[in-house]
PDB file of N, CA and C in Angstrom:
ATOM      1  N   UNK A   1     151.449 107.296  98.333  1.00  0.00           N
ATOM      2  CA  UNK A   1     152.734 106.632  98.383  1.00  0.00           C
ATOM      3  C   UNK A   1     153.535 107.075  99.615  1.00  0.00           C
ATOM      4  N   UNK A   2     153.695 108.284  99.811  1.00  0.00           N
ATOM      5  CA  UNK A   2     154.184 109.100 101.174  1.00  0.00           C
ATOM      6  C   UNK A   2     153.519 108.075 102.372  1.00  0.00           C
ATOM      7  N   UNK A   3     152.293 107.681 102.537  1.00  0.00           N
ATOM      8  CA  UNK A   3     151.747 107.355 104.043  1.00  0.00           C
ATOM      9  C   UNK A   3     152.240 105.565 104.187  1.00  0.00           C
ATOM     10  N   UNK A   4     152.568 105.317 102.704  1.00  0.00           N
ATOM     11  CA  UNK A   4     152.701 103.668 102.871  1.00  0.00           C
ATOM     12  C   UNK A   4     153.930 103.749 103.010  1.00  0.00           C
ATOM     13  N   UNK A   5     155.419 104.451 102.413  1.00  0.00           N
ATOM     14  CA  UNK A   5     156.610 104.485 102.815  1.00  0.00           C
ATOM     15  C   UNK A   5     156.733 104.745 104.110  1.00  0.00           C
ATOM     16  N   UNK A   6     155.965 105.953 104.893  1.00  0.00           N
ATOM     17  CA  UNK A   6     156.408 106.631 106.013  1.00  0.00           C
ATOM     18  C   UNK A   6     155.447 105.015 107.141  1.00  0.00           C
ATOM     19  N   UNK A   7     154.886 104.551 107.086  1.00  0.00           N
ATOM     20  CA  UNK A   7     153.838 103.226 107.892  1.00  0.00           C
ATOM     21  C   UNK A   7     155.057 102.341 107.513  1.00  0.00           C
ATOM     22  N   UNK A   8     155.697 102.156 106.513  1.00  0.00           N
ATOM     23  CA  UNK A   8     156.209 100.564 106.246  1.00  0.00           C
ATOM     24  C   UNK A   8     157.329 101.146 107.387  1.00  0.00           C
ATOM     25  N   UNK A   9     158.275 102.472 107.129  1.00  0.00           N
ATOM     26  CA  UNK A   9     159.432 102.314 107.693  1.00  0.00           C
ATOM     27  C   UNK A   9     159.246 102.833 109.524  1.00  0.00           C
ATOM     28  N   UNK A  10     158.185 103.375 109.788  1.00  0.00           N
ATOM     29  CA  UNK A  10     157.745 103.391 111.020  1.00  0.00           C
ATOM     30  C   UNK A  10     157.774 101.766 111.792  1.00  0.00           C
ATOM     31  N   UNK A  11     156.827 100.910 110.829  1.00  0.00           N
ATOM     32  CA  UNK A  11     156.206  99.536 111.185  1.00  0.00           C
ATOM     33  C   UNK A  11     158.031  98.597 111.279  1.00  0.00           C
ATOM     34  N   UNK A  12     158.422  98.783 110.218  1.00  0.00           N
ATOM     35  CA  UNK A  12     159.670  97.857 110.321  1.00  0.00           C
ATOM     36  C   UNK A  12     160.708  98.209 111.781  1.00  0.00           C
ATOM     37  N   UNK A  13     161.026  99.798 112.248  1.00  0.00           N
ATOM     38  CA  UNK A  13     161.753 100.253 112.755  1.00  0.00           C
ATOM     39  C   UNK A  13     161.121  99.923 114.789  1.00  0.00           C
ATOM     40  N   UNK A  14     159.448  99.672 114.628  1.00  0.00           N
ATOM     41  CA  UNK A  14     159.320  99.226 115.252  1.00  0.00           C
ATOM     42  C   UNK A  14     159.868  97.837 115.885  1.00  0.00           C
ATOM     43  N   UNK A  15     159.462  96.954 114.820  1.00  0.00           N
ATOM     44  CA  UNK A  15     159.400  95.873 114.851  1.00  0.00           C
ATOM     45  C   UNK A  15     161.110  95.103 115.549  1.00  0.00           C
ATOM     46  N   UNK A  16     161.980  96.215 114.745  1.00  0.00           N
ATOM     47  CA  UNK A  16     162.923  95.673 114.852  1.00  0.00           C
ATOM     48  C   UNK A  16     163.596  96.109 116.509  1.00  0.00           C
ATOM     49  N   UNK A  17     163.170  97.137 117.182  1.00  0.00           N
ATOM     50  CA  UNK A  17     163.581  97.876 118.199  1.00  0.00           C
ATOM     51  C   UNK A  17     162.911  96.951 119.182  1.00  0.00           C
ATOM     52  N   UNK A  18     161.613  97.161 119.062  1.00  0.00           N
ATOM     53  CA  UNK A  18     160.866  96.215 120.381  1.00  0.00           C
ATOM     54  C   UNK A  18     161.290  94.630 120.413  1.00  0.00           C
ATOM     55  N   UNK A  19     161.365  94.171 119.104  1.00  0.00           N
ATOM     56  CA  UNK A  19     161.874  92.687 119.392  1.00  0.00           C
ATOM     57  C   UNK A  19     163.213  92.274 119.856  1.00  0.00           C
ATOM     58  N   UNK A  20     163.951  93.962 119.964  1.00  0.00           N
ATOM     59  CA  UNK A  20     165.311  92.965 120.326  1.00  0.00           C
ATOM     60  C   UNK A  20     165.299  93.711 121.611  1.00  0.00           C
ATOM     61  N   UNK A  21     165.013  94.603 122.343  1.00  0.00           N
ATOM     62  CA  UNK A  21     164.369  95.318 123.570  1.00  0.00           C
ATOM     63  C   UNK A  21     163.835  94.026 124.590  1.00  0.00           C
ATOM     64  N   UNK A  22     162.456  93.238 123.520  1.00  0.00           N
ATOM     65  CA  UNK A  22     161.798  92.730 124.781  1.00  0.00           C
ATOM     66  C   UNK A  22     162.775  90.867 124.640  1.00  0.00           C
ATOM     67  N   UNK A  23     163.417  90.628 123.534  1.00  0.00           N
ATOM     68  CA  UNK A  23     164.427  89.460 123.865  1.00  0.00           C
ATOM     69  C   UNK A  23     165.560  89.733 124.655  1.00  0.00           C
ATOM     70  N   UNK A  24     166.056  90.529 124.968  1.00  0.00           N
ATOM     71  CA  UNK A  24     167.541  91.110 125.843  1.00  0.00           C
ATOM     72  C   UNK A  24     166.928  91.191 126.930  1.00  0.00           C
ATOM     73  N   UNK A  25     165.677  91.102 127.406  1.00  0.00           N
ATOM     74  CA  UNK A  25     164.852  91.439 128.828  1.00  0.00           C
ATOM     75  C   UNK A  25     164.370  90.296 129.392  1.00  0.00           C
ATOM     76  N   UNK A  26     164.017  89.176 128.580  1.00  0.00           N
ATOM     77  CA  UNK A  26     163.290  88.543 128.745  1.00  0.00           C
ATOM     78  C   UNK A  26     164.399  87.216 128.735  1.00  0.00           C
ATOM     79  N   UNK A  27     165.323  87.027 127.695  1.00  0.00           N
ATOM     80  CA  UNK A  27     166.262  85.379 127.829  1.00  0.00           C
ATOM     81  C   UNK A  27     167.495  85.906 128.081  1.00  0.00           C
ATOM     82  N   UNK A  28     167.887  87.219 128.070  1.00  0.00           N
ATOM     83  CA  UNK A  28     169.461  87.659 128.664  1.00  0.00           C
ATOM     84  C   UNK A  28     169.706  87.833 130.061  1.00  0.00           C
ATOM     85  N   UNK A  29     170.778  87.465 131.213  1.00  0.00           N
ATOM     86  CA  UNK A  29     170.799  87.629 131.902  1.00  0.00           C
ATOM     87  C   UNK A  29     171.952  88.642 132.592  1.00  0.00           C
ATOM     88  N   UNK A  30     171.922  89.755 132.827  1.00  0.00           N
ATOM     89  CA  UNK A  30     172.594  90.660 132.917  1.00  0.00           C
ATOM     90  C   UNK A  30     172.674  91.877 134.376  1.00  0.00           C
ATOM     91  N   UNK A  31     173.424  92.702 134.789  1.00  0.00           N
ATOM     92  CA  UNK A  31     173.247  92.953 135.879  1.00  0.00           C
ATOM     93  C   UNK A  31     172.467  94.056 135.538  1.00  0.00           C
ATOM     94  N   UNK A  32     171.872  94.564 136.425  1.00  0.00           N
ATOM     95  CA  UNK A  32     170.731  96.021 136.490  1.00  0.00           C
ATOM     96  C   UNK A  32     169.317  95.404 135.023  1.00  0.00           C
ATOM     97  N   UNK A  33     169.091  94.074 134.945  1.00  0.00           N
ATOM     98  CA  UNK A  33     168.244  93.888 134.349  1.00  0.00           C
ATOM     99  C   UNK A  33     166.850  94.482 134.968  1.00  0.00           C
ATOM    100  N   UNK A  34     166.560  94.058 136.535  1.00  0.00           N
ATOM    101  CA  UNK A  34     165.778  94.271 136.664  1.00  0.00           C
ATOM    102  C   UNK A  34     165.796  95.959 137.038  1.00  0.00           C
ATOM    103  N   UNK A  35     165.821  96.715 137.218  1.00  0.00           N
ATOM    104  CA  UNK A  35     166.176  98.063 137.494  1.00  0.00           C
ATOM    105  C   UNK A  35     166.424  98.445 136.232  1.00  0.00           C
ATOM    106  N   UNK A  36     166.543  97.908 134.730  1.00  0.00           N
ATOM    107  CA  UNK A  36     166.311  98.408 133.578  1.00  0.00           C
ATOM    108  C   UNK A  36     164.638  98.611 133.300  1.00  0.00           C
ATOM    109  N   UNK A  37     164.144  97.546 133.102  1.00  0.00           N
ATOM    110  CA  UNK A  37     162.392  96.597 133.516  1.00  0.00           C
ATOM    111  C   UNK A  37     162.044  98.018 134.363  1.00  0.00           C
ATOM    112  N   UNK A  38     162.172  98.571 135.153  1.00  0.00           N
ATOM    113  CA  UNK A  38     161.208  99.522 135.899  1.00  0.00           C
ATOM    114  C   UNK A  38     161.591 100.667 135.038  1.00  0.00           C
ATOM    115  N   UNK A  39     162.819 100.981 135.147  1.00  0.00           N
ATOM    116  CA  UNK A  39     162.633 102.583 134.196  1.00  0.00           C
ATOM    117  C   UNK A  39     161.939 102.584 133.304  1.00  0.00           C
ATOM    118  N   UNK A  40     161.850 101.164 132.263  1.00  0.00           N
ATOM    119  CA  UNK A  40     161.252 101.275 130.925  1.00  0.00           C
ATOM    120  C   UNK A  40     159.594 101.366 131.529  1.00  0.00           C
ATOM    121  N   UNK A  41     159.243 100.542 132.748  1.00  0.00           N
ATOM    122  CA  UNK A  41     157.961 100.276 133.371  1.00  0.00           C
ATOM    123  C   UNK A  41     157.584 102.119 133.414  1.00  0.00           C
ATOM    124  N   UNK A  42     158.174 103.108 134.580  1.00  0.00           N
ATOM    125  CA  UNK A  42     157.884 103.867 134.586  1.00  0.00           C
ATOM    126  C   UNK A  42     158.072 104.972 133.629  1.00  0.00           C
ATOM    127  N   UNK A  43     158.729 104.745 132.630  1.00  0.00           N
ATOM    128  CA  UNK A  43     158.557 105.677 131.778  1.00  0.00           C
ATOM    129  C   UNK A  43     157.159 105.755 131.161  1.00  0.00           C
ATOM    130  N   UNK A  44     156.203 104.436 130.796  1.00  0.00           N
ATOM    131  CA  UNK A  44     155.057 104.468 130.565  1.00  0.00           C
ATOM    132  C   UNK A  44     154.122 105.357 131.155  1.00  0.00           C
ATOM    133  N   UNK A  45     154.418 105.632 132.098  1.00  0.00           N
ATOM    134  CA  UNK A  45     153.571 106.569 133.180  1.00  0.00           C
ATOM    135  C   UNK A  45     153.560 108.033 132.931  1.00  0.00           C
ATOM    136  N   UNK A  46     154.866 108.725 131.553  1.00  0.00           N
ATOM    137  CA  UNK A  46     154.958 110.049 131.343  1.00  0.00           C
ATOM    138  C   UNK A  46     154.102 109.867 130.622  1.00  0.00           C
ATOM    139  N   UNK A  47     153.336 111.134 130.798  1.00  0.00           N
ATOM    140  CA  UNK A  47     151.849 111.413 129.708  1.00  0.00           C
ATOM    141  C   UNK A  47     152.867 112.173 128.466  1.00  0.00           C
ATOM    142  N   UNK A  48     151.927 111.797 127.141  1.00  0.00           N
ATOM    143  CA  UNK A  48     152.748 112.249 125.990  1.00  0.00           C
ATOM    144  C   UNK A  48     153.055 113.684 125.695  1.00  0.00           C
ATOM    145  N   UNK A  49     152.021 114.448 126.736  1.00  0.00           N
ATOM    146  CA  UNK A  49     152.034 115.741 126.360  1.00  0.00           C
ATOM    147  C   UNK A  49     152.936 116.352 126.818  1.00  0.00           C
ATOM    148  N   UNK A  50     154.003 115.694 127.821  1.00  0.00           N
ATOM    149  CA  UNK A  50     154.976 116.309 128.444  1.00  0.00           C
ATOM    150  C   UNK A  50     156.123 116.171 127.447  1.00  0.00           C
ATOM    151  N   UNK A  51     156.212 115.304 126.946  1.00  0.00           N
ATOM    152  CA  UNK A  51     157.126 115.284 125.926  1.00  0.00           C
ATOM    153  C   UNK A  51     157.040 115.666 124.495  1.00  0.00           C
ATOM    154  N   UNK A  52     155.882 116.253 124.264  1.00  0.00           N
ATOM    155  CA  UNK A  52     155.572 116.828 123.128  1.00  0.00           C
ATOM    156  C   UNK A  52     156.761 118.468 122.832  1.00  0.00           C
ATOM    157  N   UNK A  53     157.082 118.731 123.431  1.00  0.00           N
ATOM    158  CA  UNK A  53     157.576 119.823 123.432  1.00  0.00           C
ATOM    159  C   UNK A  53     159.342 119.904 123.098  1.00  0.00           C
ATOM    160  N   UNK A  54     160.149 119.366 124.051  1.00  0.00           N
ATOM    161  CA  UNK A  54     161.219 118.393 123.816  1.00  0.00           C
ATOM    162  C   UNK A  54     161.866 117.990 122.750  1.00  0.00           C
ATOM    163  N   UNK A  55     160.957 116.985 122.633  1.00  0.00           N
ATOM    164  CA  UNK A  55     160.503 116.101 121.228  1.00  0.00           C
ATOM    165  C   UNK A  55     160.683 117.402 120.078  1.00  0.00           C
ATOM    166  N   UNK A  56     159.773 118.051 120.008  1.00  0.00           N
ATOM    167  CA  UNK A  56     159.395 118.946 118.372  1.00  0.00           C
ATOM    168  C   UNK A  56     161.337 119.833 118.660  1.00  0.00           C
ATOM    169  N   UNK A  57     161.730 120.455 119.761  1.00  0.00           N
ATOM    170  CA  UNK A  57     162.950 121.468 119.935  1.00  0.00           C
ATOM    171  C   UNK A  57     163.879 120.666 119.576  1.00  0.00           C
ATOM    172  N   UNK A  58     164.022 119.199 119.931  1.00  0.00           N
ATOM    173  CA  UNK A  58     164.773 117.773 119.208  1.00  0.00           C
ATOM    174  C   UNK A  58     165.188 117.596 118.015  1.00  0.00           C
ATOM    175  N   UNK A  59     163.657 117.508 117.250  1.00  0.00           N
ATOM    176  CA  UNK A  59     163.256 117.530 115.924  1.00  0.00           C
ATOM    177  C   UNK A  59     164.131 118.431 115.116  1.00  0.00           C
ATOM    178  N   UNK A  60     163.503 119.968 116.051  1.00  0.00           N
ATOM    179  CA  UNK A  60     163.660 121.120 115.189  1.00  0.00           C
ATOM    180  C   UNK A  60     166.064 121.743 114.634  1.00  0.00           C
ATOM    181  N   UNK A  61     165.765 121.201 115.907  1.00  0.00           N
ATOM    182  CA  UNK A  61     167.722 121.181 116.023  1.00  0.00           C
ATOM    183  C   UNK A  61     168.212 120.112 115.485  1.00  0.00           C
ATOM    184  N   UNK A  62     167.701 118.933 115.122  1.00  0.00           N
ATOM    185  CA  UNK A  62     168.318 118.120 113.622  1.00  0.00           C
ATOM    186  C   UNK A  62     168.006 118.397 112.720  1.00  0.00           C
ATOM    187  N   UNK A  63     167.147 119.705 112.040  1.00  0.00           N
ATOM    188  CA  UNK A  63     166.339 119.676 110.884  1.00  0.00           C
ATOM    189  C   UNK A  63     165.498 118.334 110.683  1.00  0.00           C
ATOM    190  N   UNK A  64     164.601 117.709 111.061  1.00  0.00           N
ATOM    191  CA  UNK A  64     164.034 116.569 110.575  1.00  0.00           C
ATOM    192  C   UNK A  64     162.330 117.022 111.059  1.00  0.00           C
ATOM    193  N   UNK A  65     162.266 118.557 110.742  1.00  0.00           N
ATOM    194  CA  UNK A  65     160.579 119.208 110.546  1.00  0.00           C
ATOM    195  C   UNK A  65     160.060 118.546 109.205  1.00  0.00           C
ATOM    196  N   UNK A  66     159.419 118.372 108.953  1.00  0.00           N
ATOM    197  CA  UNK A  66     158.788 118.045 107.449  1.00  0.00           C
ATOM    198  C   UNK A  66     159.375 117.768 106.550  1.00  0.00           C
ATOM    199  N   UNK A  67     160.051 116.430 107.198  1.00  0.00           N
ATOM    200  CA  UNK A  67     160.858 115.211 106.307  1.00  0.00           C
ATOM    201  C   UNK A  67     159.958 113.874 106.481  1.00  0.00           C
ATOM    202  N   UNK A  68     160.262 112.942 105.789  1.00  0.00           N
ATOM    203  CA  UNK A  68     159.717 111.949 106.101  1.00  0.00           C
ATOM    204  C   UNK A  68     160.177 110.612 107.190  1.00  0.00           C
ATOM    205  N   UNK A  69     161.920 110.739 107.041  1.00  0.00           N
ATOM    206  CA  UNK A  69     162.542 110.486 108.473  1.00  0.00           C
ATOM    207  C   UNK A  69     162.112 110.721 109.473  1.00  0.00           C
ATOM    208  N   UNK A  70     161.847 112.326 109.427  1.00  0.00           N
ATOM    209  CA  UNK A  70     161.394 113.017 110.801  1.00  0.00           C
ATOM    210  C   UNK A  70     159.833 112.655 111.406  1.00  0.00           C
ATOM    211  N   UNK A  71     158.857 111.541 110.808  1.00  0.00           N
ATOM    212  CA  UNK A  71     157.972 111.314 110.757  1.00  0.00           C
ATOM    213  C   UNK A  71     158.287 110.175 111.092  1.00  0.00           C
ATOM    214  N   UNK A  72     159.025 109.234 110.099  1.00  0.00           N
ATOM    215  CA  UNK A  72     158.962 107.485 110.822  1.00  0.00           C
ATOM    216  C   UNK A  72     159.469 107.610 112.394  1.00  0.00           C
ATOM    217  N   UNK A  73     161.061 108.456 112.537  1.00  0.00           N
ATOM    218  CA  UNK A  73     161.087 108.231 113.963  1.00  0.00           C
ATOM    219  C   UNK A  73     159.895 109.061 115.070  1.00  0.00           C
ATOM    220  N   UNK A  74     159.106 109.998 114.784  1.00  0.00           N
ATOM    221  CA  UNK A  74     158.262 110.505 115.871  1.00  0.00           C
ATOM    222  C   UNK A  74     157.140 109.272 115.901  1.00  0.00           C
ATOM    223  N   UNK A  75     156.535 108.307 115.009  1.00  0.00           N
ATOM    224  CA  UNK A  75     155.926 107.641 114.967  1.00  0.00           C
ATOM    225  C   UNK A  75     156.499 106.367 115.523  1.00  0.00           C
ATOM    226  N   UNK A  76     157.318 105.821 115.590  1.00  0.00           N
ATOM    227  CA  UNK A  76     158.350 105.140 116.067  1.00  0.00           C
ATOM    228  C   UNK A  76     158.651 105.596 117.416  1.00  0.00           C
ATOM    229  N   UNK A  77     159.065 106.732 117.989  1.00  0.00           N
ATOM    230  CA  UNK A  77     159.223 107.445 119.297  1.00  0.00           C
ATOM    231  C   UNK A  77     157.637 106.634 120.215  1.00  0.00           C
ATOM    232  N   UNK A  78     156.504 107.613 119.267  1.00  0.00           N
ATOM    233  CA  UNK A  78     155.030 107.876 120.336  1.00  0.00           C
ATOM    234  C   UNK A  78     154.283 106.705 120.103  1.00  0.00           C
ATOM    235  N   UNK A  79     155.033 105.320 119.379  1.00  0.00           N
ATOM    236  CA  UNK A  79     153.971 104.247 119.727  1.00  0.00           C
ATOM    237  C   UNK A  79     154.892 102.691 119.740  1.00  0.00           C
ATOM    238  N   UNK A  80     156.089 103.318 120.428  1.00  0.00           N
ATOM    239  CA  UNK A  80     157.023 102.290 120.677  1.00  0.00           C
ATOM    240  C   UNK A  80     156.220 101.211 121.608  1.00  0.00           C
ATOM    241  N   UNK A  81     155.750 101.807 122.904  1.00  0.00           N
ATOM    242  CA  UNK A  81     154.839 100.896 123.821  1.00  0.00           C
ATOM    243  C   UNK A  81     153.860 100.716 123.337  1.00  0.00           C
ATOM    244  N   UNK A  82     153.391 100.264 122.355  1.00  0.00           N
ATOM    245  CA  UNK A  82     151.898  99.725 121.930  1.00  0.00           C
ATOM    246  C   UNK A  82     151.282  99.379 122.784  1.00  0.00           C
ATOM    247  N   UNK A  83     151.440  98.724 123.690  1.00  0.00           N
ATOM    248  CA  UNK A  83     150.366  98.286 124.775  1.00  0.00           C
ATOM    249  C   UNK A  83     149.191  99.355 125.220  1.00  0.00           C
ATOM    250  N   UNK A  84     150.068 100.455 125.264  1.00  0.00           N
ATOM    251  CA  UNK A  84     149.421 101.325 126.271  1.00  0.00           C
ATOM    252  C   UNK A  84     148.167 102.165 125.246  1.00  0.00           C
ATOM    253  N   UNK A  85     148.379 102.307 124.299  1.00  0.00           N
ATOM    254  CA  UNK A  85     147.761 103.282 123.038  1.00  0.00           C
ATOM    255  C   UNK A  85     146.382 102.046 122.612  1.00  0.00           C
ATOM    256  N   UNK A  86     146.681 100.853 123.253  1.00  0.00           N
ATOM    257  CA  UNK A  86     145.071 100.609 122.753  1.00  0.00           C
ATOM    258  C   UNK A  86     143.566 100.987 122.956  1.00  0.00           C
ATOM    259  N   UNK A  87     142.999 100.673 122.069  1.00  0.00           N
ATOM    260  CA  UNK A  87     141.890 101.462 122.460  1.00  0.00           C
ATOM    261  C   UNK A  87     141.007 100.779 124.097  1.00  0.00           C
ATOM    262  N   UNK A  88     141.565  99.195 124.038  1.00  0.00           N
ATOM    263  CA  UNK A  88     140.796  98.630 125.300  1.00  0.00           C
ATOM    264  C   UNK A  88     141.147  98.665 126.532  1.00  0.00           C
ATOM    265  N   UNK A  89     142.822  99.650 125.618  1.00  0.00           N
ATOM    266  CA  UNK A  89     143.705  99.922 127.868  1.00  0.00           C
ATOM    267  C   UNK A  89     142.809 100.896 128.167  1.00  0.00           C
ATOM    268  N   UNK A  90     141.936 101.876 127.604  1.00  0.00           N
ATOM    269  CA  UNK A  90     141.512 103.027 128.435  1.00  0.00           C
ATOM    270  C   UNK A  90     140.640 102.901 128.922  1.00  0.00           C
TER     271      UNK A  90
END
């Protein structure tokens, strides 16, 4: 029950972040759009392990270690860009 609560609210929190991320990018027209588009571009380029560390001292200073919150958002955090985590990008 733990892995289907912590997947549903990971999966929804996705869903709802990237779809309004890649509609505000894509039909909004706004200034520093494009110069938004590259940071998000190059942020793809940090390897995860650099932020592994960060991330957990993050974690650890909200209390959200071995909660289940603290799980949907790290799962939510490390596979926001789906693109990149497939198995056929590598």
């Amino acid at each position: 029950m733990n892995s289907v609560m912590v997947t549903a609210g990971a999966v929804a929190l996705l869903l709802l972040t990237s779809s309004m991320a890649k509609f505000a990018l894509a039909m909004l027209r706004f200034p520093y759009r494009l110069a938004l588009f590259i940071v998000i571009l190059a942020s793809l380029m940090i390897p995860e392990q650099v932020v592994l560390v960060p991330f957990y001292r993050t974690m650890l200073a909200l209390d959200l270690i071995n909660t289940r919150i603290g799980l949907i958002i790290a799962y939510t955090v490390f596979f926001l860009p789906g693109w990149r985590r497939s198995p056929r990008a590598r």
